[in-house]
Each structure stands twice: as structure tokens, then as C-alpha cells.
C-alpha atoms as a PDB file:
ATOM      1  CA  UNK A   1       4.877   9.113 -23.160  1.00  0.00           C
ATOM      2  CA  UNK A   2       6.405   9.060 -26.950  1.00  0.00           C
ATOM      3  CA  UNK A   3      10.181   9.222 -24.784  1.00  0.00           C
ATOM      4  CA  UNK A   4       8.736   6.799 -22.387  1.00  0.00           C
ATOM      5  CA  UNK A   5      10.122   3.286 -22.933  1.00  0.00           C
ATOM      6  CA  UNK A   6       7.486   0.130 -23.480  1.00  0.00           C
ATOM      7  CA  UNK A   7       6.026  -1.181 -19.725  1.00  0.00           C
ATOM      8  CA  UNK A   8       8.542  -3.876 -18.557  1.00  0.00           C
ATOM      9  CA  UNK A   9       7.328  -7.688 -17.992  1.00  0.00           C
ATOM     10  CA  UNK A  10       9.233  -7.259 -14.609  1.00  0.00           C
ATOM     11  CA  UNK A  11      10.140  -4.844 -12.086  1.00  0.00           C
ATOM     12  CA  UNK A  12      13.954  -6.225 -12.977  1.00  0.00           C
ATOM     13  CA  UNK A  13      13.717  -4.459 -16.057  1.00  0.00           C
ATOM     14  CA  UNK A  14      11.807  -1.609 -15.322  1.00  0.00           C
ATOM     15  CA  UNK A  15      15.698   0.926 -14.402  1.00  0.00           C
ATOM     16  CA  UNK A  16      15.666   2.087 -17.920  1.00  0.00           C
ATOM     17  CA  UNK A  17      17.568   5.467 -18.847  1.00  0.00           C
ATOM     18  CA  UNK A  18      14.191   7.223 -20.283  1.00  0.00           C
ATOM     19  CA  UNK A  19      12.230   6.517 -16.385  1.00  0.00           C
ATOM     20  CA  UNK A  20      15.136   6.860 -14.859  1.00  0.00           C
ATOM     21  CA  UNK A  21      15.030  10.991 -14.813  1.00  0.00           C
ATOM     22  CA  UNK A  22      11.547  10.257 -13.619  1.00  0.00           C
ATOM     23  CA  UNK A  23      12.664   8.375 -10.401  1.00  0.00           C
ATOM     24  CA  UNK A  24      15.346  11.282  -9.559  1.00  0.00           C
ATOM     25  CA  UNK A  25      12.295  13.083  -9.773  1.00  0.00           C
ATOM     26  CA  UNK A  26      10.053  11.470  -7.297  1.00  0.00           C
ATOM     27  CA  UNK A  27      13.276  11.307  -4.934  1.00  0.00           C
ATOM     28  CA  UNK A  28      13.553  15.563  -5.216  1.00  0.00           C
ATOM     29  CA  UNK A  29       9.855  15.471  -4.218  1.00  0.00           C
ATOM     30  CA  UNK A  30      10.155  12.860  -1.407  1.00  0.00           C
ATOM     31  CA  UNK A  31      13.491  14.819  -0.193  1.00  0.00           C
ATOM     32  CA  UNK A  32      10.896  17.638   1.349  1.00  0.00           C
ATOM     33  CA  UNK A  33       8.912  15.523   3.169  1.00  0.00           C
ATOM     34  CA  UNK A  34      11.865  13.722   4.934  1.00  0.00           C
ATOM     35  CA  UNK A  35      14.475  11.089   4.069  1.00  0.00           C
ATOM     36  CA  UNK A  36      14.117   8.306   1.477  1.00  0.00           C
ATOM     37  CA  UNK A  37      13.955   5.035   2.685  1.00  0.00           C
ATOM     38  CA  UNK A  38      14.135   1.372   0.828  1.00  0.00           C
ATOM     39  CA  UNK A  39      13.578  -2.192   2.061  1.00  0.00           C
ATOM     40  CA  UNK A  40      16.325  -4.618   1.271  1.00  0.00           C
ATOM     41  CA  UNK A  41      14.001  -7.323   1.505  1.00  0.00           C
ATOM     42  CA  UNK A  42      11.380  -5.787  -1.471  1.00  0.00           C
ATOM     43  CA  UNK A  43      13.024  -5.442  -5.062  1.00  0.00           C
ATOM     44  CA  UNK A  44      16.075  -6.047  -4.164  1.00  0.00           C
ATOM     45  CA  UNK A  45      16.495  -2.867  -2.206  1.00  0.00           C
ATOM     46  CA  UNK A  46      16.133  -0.394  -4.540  1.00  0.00           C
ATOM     47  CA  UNK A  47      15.465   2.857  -3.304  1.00  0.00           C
ATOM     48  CA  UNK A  48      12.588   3.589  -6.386  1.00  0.00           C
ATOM     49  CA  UNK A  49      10.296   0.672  -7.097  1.00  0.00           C
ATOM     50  CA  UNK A  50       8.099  -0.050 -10.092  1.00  0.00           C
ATOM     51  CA  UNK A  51       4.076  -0.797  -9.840  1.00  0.00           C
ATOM     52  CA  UNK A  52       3.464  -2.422 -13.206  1.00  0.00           C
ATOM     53  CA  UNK A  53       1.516  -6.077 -13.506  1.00  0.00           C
ATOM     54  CA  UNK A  54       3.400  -9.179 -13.937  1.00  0.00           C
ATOM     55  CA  UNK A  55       2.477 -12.004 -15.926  1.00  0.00           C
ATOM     56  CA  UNK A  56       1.451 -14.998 -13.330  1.00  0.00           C
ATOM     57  CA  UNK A  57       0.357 -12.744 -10.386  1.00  0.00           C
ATOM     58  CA  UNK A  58      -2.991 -11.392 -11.553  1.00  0.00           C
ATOM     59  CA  UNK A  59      -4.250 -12.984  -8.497  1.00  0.00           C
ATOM     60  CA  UNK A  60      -2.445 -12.256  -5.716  1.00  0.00           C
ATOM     61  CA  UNK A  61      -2.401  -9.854  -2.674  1.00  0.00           C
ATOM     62  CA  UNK A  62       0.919  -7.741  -4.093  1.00  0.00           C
ATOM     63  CA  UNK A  63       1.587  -4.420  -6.444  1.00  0.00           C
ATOM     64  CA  UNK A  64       1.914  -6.477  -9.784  1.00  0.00           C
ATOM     65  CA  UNK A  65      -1.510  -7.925  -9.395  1.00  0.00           C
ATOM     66  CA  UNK A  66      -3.987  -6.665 -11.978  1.00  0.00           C
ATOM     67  CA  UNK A  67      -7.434  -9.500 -11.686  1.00  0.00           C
ATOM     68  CA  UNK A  68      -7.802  -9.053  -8.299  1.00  0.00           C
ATOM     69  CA  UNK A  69      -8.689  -5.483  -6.409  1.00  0.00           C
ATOM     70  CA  UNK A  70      -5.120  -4.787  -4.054  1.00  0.00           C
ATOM     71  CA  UNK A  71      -7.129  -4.091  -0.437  1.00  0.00           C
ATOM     72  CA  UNK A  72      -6.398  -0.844   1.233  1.00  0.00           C
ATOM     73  CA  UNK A  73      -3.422  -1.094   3.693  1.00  0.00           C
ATOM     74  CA  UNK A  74      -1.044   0.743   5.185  1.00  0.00           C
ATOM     75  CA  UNK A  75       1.994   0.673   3.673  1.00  0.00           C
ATOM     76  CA  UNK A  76       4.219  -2.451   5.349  1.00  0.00           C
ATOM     77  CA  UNK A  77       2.082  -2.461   7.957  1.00  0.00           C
ATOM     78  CA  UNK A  78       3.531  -5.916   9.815  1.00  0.00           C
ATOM     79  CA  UNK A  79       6.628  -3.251  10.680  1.00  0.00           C
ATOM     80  CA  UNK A  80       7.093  -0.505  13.230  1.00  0.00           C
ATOM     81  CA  UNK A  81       9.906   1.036  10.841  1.00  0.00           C
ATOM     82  CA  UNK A  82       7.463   1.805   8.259  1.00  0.00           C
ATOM     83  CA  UNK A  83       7.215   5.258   5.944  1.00  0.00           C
ATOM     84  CA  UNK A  84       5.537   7.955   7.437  1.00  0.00           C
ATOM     85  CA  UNK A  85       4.441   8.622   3.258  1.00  0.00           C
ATOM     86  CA  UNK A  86       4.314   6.716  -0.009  1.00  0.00           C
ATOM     87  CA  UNK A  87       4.779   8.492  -3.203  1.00  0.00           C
ATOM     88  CA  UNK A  88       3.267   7.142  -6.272  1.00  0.00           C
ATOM     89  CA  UNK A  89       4.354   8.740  -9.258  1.00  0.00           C
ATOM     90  CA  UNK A  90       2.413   7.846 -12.312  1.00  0.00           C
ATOM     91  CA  UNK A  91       4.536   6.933 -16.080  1.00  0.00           C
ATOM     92  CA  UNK A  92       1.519   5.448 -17.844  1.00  0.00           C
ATOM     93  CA  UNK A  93      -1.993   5.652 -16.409  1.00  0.00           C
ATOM     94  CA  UNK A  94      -5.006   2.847 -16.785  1.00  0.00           C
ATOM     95  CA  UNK A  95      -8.469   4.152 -15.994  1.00  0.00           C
ATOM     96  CA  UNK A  96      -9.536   1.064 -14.803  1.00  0.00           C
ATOM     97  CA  UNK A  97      -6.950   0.532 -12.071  1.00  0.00           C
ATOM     98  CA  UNK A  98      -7.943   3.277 -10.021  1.00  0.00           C
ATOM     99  CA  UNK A  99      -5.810   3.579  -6.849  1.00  0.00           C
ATOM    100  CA  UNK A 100      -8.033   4.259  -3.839  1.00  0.00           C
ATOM    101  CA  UNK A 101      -7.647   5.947  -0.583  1.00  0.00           C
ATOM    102  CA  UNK A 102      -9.337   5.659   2.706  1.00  0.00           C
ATOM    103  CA  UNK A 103      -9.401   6.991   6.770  1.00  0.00           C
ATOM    104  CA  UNK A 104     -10.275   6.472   9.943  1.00  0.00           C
ATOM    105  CA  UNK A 105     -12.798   8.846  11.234  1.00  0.00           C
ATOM    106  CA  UNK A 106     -12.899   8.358  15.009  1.00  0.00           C
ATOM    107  CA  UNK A 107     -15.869  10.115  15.561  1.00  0.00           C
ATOM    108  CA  UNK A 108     -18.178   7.588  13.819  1.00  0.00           C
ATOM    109  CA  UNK A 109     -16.594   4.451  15.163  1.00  0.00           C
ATOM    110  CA  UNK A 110     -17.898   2.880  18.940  1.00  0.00           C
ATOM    111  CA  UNK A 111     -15.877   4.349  21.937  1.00  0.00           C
ATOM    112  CA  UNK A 112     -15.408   0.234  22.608  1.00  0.00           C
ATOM    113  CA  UNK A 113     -14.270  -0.508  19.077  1.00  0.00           C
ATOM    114  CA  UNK A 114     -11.699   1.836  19.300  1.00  0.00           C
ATOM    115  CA  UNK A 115     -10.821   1.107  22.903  1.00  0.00           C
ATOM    116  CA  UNK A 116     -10.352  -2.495  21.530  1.00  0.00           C
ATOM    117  CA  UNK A 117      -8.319  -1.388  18.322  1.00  0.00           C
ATOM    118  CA  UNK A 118      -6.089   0.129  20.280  1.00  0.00           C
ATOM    119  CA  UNK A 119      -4.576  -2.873  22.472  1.00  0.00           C
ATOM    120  CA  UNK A 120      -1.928  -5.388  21.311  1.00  0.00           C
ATOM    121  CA  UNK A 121      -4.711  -7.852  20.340  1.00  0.00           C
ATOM    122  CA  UNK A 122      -3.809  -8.403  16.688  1.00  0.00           C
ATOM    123  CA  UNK A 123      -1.510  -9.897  14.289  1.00  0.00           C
ATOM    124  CA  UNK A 124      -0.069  -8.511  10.711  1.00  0.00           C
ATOM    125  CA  UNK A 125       1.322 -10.608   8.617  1.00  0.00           C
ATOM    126  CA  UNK A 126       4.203  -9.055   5.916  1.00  0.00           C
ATOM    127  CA  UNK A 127       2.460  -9.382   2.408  1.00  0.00           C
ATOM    128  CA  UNK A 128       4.686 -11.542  -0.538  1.00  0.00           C
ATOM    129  CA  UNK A 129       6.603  -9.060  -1.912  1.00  0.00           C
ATOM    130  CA  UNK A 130       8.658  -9.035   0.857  1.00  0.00           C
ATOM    131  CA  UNK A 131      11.501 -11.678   0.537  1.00  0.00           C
ATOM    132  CA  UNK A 132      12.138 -12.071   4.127  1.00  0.00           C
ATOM    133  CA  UNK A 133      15.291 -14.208   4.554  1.00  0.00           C
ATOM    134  CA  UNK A 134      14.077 -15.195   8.360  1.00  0.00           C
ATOM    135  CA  UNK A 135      10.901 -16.497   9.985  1.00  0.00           C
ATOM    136  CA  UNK A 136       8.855 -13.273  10.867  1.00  0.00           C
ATOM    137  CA  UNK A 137       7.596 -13.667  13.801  1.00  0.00           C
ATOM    138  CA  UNK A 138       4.425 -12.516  14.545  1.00  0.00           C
ATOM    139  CA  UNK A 139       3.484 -10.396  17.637  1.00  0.00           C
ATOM    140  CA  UNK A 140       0.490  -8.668  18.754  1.00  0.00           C
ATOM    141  CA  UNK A 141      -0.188  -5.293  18.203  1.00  0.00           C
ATOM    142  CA  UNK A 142      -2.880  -2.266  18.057  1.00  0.00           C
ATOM    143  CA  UNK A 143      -4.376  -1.084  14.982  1.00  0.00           C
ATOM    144  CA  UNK A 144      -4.522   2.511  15.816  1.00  0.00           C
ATOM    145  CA  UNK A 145      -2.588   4.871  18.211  1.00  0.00           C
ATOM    146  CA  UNK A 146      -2.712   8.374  19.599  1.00  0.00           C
ATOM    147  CA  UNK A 147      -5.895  10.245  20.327  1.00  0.00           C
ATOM    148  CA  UNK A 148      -8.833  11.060  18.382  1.00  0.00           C
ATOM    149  CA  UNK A 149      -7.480  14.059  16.973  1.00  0.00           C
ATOM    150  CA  UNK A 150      -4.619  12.849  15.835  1.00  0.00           C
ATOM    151  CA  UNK A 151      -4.961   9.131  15.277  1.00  0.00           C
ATOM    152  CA  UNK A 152      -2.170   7.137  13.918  1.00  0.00           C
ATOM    153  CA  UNK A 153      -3.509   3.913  11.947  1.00  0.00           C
ATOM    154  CA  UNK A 154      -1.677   0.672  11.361  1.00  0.00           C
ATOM    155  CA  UNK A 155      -3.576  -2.373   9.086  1.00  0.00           C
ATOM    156  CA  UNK A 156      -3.836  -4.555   6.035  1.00  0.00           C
ATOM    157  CA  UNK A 157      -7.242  -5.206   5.498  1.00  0.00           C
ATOM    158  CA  UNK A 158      -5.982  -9.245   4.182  1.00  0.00           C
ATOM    159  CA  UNK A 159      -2.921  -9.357   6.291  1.00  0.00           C
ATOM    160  CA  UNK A 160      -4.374  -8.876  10.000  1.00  0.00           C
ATOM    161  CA  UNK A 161      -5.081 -11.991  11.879  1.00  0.00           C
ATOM    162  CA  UNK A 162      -7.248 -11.813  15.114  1.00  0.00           C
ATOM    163  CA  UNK A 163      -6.217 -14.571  17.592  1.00  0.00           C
ATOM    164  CA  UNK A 164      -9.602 -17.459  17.289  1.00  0.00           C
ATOM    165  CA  UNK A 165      -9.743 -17.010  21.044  1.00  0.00           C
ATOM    166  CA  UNK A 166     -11.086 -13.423  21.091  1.00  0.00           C
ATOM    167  CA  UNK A 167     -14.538 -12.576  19.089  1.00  0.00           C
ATOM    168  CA  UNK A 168     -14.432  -8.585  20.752  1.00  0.00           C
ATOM    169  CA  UNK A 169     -10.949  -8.517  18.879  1.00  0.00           C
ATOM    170  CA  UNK A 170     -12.545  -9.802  15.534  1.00  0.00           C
ATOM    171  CA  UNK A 171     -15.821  -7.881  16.127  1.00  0.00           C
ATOM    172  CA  UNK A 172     -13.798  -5.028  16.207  1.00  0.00           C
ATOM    173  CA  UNK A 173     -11.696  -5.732  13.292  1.00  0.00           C
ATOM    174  CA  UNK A 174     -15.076  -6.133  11.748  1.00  0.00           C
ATOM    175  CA  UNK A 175     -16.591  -2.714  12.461  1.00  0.00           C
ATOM    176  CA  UNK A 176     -13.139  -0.890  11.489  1.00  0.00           C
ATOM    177  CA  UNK A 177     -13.581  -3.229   7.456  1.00  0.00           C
ATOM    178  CA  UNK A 178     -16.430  -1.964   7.141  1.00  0.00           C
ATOM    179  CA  UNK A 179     -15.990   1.508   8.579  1.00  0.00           C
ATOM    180  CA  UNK A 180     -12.888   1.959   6.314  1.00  0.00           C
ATOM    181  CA  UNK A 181     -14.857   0.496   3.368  1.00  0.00           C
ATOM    182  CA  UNK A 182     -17.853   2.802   3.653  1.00  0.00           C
ATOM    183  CA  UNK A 183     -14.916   6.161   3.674  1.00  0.00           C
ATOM    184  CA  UNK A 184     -13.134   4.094   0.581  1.00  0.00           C
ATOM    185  CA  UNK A 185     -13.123   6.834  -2.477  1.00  0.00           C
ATOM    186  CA  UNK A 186     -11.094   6.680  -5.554  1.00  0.00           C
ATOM    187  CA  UNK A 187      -8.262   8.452  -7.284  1.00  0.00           C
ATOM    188  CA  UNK A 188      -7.513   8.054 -10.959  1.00  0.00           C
ATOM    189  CA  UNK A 189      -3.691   8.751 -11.494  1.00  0.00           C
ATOM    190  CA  UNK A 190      -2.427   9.547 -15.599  1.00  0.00           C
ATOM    191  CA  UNK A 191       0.840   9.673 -16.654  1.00  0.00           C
ATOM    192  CA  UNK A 192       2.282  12.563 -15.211  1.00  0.00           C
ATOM    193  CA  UNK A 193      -0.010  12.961 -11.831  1.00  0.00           C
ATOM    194  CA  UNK A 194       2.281  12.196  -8.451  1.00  0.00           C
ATOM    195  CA  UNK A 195       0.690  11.740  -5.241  1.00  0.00           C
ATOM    196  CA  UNK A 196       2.072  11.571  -1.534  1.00  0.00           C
ATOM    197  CA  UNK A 197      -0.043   9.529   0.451  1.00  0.00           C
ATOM    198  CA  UNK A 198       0.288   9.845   4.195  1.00  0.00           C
ATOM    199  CA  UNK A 199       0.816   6.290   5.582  1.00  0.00           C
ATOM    200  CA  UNK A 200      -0.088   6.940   8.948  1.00  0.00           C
ATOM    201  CA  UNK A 201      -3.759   7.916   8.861  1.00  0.00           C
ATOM    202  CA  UNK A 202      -4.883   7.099   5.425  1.00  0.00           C
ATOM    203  CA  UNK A 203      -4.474   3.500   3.752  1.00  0.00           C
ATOM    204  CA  UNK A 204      -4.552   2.970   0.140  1.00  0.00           C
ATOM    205  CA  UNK A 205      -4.993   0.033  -2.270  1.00  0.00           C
ATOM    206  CA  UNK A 206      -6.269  -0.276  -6.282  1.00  0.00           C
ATOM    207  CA  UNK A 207      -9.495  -1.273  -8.388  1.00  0.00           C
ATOM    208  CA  UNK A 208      -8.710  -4.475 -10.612  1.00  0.00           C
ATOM    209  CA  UNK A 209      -8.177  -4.092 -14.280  1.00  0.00           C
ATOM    210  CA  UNK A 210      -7.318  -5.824 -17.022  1.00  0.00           C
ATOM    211  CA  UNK A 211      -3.614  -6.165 -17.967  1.00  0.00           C
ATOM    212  CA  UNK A 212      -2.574  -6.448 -21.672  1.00  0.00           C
ATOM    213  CA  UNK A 213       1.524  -6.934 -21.428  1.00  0.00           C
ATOM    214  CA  UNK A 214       1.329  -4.949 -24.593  1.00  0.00           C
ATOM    215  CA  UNK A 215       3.848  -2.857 -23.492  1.00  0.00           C
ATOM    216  CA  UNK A 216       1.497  -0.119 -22.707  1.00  0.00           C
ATOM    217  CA  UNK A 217       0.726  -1.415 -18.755  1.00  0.00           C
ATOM    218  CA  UNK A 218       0.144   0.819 -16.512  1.00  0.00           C
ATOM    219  CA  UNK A 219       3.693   1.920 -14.807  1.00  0.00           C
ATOM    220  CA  UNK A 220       4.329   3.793 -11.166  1.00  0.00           C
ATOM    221  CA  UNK A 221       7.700   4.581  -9.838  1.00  0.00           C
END
């Protein structure tokens, strides 16, 4: 941490030379689990993004929020052409903003719930810190695939929409909230710890806490 360079105000500034080595670093890790992706439209494509809170977006639904608990999601869940992981690799660690983690268990949710959950009968919206340069246009999809065994989950527990026309859509929406919410658990991450989260049966999100812009933020590549 004494090499480590103060938390930037901004991801913009956050491609220093001292957590630079650090992002090489995640990229070795991520090599073995496939290749690296980046999304042109989220930090202006960078390959390595920075979790850190920014001044002015306590409150929202994105990464640099701090007031406000992020919900669990999967990552860029509005996309088909989303990771299969999500590495988190912690610079400088806050104990309050505990990143948590979350799955589906099939066995304890209704044979009809999951029947429903897994027909084109809902909408996800992209979250704000995507910058899309078109109108995305929303389509409906299932929130889980596969079998029970191997079940492949898609959401954003404050980006789905449910069309107002169909309550055993919403209901089931509903019982899959509260199922995930109930399995919730969380995982502290120091400076140092790196995680691989698997972004097609677990969803992950983070506990509010209290950000100082003292320069000693929490940071995640």
C-alpha cells in the first residue's frame, strides 16, 4: 500500500504506473480462465477498469456508488456477449463495502417459477455506466437457462422489467428476489485478495459505505 498511489477522484485517472503492474497482474490471472474481454462503451474501452467511488454518484445504481448498496447482478446482464467471469482484484480494501455474492439453487425454487423464468418474458435494461451511443432496444428474454444441474443465470435485480401485462412473469421475478436474497452472503476483499467470480451462475453486488475522497477509497482493478 506505501508504493500504492492515493485513490483517484475518477476512473480517468486511476492508469497510474504504481497500479499499473497490478492490472498486468489480474490480466495473467484472467489469461487461464479464457480471453480478456473489454466494452468500448464502459470506460472508454479499457481492457482493466477501476471500482473506486466518485464524487456525485453516491446514489446511483453503478460501481462508483458508495451511499447506496450496488444490487446483485450479473455482470452486463442486458447482453448475450457477456463474461463468462469477473475478476475483482482488490488495491485498497474498506470493511464496510463488502462485496457480496449470491446463487440460484433450483432445488428450492417452484417447478412453475422456474418454468416461468425460463421463457422470453422479461426485459433488462443496460445499467449507466454503459455509454451506449444507440437506442438499446429492449427485447424479451429468460432469466435462467440450461437444466437444474447446470443452470445458467442471467439478471439485475434493478435493471429487469416485467411487461405490466403479465403478473405470473412478475410473481416469478418476485420469488427468484427473494430467493436470491435469502442465499445473499458476503465477502470482505483487502488489499491484496483477488477473486474470480463466475458470471453465469452466481451474481454479485456490494454493501454501502461511506466514502471519504481522502485518497484512501477503496480501489479494485
Amino acid at each position: 500500500d506505501q508504493l500504492l498511489d492515493d485513490t483517484p477522484t475518477h476512473w480517468r485517472a486511476a492508469d497510474t504506473w504504481h497500479s499499473r503492474r497490478y492490472a498486468f497482474m489480474l490480466l495473467l490471472y484472467a489469461a487461464l480462465l479464457g480471453d480478456v474481454i473489454a466494452w468500448r462503451t464502459q470506460q472508454d474501452g479499457r481492457i482493466v477498469t477501476d471500482v473506486l467511488p466518485i464524487a456525485g454518484q453516491e446514489d446511483s445504481q453503478v460501481s462508483s456508488s458508495s451511499a447506496l448498496e450496488l444490487g446483485w447482478h450479473t455482470e452486463d446482464a442486458f447482453s448475450l456477449y457477456r463474461a463468462d467471469h469477473v475478476g475483482l482484484l482488490c488495491l485498497r480494501g474498506d470493511r464496510e463495502a463488502v462485496t457480496t455474492l449470491s446463487y440460484p439453487d433450483p432445488e428450492h425454487l417452484p417447478a412453475d417459477v422456474l418454468d416461468v423464468l425460463a421463457q422470453p418474458r422479461f426485459v433488462i435494461e443496460p445499467d449507466a455506466s454503459h455509454k451506449l451511443t444507440s437506442s438499446h432496444e429492449p427485447e424479451l428474454v429468460p432469466l435462467i437457462y440450461g437444466h437444474p444441474g447446470d443452470l445458467v443465470i442471467r439478471v439485475d435485480r434493478d435493471f429487469v422489467r416485467v411487461p405490466a401485462d403479465d403478473p405470473e412473469a412478475e410473481h416469478a421475478f418476485a420469488e427468484l428476489v427473494a430467493h436470491l436474497d435469502a442465499n445473499l452472503y458476503g465477502l470482505p476483499l483487502d488489499a491484496g485478495d483477488m477473486c474470480f467470480v463466475d458470471n453465469r451462475n452466481v451474481v454479485h453486488g456490494r454493501r454501502p459505505f461511506q466514502a471519504r475522497y481522502d485518497g484512501r477509497d477503496r480501489w479494485l482493478k
